[in-house]
Protein backbone atom coordinates (compact mmCIF):
# COMPACT_ATOMS: atom_id res chain seq x y z
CA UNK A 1 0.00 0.00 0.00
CA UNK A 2 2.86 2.60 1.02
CA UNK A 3 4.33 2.28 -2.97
CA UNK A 4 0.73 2.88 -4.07
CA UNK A 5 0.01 5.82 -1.92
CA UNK A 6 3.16 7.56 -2.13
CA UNK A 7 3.16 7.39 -6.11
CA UNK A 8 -0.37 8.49 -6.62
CA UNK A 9 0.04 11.08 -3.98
CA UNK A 10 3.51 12.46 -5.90
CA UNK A 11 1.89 12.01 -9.24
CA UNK A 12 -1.49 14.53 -8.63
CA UNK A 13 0.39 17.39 -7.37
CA UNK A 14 2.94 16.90 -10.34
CA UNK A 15 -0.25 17.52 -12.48
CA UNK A 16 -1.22 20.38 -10.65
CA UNK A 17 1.94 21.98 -10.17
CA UNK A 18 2.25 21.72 -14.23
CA UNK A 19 -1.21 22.93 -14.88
CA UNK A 20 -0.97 26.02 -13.06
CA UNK A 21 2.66 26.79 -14.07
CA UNK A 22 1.39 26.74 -17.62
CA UNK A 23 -1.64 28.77 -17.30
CA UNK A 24 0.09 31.28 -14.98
CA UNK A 25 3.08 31.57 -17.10
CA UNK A 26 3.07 30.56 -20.44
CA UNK A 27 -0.33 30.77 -21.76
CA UNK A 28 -1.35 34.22 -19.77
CA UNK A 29 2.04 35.91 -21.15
CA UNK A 30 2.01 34.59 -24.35
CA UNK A 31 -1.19 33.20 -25.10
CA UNK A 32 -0.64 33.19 -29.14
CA UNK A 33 2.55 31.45 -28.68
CA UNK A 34 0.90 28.83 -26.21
CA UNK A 35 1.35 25.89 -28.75
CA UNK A 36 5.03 26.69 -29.22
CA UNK A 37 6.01 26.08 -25.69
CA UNK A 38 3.14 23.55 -24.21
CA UNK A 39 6.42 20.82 -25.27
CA UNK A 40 7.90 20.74 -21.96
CA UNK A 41 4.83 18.66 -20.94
CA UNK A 42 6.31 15.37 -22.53
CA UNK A 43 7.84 14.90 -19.12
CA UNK A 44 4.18 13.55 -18.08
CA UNK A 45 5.02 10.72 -20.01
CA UNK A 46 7.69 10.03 -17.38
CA UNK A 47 4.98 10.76 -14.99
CA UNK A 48 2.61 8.15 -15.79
CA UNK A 49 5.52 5.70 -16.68
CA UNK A 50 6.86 5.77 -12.93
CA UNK A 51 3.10 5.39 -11.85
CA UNK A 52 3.01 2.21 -14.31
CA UNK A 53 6.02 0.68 -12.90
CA UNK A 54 5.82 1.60 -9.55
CA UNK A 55 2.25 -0.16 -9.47
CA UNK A 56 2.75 -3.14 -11.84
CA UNK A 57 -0.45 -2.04 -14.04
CA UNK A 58 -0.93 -2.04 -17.85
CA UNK A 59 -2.86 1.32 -18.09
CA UNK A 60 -5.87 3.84 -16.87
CA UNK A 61 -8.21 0.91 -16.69
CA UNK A 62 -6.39 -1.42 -13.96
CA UNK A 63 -5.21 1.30 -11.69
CA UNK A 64 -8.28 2.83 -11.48
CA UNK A 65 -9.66 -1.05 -11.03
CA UNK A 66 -7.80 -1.56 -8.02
CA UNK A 67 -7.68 1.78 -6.11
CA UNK A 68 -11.18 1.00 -5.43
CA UNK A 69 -9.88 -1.54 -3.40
CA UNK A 70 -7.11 0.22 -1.45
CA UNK A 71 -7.31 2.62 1.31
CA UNK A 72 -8.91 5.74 1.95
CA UNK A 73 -5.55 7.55 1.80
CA UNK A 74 -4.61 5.94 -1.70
CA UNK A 75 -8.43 6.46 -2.72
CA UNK A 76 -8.21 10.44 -2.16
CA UNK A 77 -4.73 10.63 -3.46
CA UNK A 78 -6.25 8.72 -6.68
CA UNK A 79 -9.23 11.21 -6.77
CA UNK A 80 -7.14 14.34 -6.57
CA UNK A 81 -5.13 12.59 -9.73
CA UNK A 82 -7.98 12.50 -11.33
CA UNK A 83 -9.57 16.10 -10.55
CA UNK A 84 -6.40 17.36 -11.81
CA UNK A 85 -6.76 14.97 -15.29
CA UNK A 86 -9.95 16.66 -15.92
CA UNK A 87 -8.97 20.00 -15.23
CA UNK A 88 -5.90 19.69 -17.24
CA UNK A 89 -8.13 18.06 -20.34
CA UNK A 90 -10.36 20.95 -20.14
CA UNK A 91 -8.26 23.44 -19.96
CA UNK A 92 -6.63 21.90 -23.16
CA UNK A 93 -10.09 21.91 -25.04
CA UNK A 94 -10.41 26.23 -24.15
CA UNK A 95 -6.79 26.27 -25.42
CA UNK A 96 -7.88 24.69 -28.94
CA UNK A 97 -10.91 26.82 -28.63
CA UNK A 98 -8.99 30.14 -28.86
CA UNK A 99 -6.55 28.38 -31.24
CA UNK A 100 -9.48 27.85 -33.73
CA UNK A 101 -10.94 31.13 -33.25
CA UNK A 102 -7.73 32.61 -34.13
CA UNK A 103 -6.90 30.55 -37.43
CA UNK A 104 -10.62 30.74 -38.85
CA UNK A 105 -12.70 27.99 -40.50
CA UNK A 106 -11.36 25.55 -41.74
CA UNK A 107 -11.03 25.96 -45.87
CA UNK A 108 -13.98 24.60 -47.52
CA UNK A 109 -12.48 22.70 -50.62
CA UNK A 110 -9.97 20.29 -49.19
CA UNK A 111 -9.26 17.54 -51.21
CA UNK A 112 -11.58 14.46 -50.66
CA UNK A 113 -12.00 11.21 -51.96
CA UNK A 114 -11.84 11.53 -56.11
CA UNK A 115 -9.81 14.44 -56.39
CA UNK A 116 -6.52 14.81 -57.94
CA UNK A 117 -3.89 14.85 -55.58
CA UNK A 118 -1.35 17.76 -56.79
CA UNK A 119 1.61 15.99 -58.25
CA UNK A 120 3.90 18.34 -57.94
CA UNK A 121 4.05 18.60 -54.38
CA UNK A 122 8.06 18.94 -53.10
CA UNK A 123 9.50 16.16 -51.23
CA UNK A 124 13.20 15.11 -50.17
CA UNK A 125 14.06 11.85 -50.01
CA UNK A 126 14.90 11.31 -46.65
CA UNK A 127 19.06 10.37 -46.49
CA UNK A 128 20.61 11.88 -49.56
CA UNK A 129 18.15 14.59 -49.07
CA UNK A 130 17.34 15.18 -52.98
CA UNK A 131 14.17 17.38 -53.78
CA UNK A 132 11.68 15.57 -56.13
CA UNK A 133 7.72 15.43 -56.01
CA UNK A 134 5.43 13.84 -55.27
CA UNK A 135 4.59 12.72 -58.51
CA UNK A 136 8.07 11.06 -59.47
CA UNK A 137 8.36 9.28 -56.06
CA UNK A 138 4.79 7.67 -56.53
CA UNK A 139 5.86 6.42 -60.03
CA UNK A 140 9.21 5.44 -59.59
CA UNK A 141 8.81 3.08 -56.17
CA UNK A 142 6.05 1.24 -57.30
CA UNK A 143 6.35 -2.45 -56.34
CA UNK A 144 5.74 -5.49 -58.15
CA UNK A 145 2.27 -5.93 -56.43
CA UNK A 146 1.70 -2.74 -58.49
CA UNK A 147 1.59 -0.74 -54.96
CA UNK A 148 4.08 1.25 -52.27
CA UNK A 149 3.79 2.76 -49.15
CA UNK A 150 5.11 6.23 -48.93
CA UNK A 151 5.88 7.67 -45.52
CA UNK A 152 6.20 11.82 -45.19
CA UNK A 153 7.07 14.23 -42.79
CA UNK A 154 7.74 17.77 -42.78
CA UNK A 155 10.84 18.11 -40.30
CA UNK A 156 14.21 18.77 -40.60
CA UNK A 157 16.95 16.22 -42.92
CA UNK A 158 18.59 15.82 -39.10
CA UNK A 159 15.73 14.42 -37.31
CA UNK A 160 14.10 12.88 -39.78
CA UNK A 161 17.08 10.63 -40.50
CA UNK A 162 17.50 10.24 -36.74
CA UNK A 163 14.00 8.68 -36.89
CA UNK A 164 14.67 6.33 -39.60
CA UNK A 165 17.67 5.35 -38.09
CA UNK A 166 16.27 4.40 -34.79
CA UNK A 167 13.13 2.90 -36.26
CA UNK A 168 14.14 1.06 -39.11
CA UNK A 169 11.63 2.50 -40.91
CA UNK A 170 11.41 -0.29 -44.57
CA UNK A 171 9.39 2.07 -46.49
CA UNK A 172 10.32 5.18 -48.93
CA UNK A 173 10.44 8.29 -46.37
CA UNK A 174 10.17 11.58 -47.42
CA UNK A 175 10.31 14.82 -46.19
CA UNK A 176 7.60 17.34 -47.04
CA UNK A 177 8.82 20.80 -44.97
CA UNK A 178 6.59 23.52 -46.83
CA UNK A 179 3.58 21.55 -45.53
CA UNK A 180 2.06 21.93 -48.73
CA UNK A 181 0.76 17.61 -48.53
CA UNK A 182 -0.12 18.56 -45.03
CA UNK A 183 -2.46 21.98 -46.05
CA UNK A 184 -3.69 20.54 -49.43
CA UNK A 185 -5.16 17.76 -46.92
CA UNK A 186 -6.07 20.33 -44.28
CA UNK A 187 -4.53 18.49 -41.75
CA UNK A 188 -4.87 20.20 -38.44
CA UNK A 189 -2.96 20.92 -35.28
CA UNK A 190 -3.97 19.89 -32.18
CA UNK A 191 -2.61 21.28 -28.50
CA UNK A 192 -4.74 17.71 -27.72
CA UNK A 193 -1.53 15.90 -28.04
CA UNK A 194 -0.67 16.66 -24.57
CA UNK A 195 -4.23 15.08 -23.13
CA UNK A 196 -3.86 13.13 -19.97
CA UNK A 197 -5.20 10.09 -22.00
CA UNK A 198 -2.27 10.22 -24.84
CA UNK A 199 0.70 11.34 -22.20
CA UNK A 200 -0.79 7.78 -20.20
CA UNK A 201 -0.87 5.98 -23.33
CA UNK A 202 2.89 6.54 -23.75
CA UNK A 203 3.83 6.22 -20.30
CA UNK A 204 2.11 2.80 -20.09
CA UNK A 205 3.95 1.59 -22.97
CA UNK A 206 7.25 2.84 -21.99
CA UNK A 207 6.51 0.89 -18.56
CA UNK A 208 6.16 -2.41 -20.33
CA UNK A 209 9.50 -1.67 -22.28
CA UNK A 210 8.63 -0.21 -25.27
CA UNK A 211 11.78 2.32 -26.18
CA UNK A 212 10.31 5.64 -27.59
CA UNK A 213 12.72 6.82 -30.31
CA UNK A 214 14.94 9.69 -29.11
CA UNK A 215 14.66 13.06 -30.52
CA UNK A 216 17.53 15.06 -31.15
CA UNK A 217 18.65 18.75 -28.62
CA UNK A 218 15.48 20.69 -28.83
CA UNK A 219 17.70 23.78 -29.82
CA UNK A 220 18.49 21.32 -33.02
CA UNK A 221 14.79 20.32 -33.74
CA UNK A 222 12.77 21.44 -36.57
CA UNK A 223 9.22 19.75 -35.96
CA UNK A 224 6.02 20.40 -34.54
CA UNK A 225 4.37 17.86 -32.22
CA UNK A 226 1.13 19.43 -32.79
CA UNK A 227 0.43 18.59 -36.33
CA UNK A 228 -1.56 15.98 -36.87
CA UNK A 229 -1.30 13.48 -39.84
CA UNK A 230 -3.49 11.11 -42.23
CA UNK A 231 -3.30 8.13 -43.90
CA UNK A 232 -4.12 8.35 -47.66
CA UNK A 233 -4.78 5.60 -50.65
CA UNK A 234 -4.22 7.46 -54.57
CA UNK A 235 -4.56 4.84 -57.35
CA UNK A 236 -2.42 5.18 -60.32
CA UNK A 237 -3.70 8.35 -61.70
CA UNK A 238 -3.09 10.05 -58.47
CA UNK A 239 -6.74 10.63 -57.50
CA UNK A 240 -7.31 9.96 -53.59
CA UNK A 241 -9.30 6.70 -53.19
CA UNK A 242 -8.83 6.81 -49.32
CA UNK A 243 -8.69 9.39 -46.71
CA UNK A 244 -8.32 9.39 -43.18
CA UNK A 245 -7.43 12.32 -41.11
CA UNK A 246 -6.50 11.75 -37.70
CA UNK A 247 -7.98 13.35 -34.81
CA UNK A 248 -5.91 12.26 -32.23
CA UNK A 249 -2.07 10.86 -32.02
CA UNK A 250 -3.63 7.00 -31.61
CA UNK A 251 -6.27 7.70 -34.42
CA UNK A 252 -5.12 5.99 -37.41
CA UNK A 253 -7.07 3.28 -39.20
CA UNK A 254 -5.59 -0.47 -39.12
CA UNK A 255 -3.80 -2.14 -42.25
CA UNK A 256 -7.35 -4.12 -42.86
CA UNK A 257 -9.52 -1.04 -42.43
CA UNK A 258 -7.35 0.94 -45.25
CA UNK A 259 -7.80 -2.58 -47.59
CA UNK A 260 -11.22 -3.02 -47.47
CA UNK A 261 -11.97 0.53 -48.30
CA UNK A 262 -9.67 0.90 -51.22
CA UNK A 263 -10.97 -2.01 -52.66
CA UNK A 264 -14.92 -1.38 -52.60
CA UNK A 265 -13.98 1.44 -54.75
């Protein structure tokens, strides 16, 4: 009971401590750079992972299982964790409110399913860093099976090749750092990265031994954590045949799901 108490009783003030430091002095001095310098919160992964360890649970859903069967002290510790969770969460959602309000609607003709993707879209290939299109690379790394999977980003040569490195990444990667895939999509960004739910997600898989791929000095780093991606199907032509935008950093279709809608069209 003491490991329980004393980690769930360290872990809610930690929330706290970071909620108010960021609304007192980051988002009330600099509110329209609020999305620039909400990064330091990826230490909440570490957070959640000690929580993870220090317990022996899997996730949300088993610690929250057993408090209910621990003490009172471990019970309110668990309930000030979570009062601080859902203040944290909603403060996020008035922080995408005012991020909305300041970047408009959203355009009205994004590119759906049957239009033409634009072909000439610049990428670098990711390693010798050559600038082609989008175009060429869809042409030119076609498989036998008549199909390839194309993975873009839109950081820097440096960190991009960092994550290759460390991932082993099979596929083509390329580089995209005008954003002009990511815009012609519409593909939004999201201050929602750093919800209680995604920072626990991480942590829990970090506590079962899963090694998150390093990122290089933050002084060094060109990317944005807050963009959010999509998964997209063209045929040969280059018209889009699937789309999926995601909403959140876990929301991304499975293998199966992106199959069986490419081919009912």
């Amino acid at each position: 009971m003491t490991c329980w108490l004393e980690v769930v009783r360290l872990l809610a003030p930690h929330c706290v401590l970071s909620l108010r430091l960021i609304i007192d002095d980051v988002f009330a001095a600099n509110s329209a750079g609020f999305m620039e310098g909400i990064g330091v919160l990826v230490g909440g992964i570490d957070a959640y992972t000690a929580l993870y360890r220090s317990t022996g649970m899997r996730g949300k859903a088993e610690v929250e299982a057993a408090v209910g069967g621990r003490g009172r002290d471990v019970r309110t510790a668990a309930e000030a964790l979570l009062d601080a969770e859902q203040n944290w969460d909603a403060f996020l959602t008035k922080v995408e409110e005012f991020s909305a309000a300041q970047l408009g609607p959203a355009a009205a003709d994004m590119l759906q399913v049957g239009d033409l993707l634009p072909g000439d879209i610049p990428l670098y290939i990711v390693g010798d860093d050559l600038k082609t299109t989008l175009q060429s690379v869809a042409q030119d790394s076609l498989s036998e099976a008549g199909v390839q999977v194309v993975v873009v980003t839109f950081g820097g040569h440096e960190g991009a090749l960092q994550w290759q490195q460390q991932t082993g990444c099979p596929f083509v990667y390329c580089r995209n750092p005008d954003l002009s895939l990511y815009q012609a999509l519409a593909l939004r960004r999201t201050v929602e990265v750093w919800s209680t739910s995604t920072l626990s997600y991480y942590g829990s898989i970090v506590a079962q031994g899963v090694e998150l791929p390093k990122v290089i000095p933050q002084k060094n780093l060109q990317d944005d954590p807050h963009q959010m991606g999509a998964d997209v199907t063209v045929d040969r032509d280059g018209r889009i045949v699937f789309v999926h935008r995601s909403v959140t950093v876990r929301d991304r279709p499975s293998v199966d799901g992106i199959l069986a809608a490419t081919c009912m069209r």
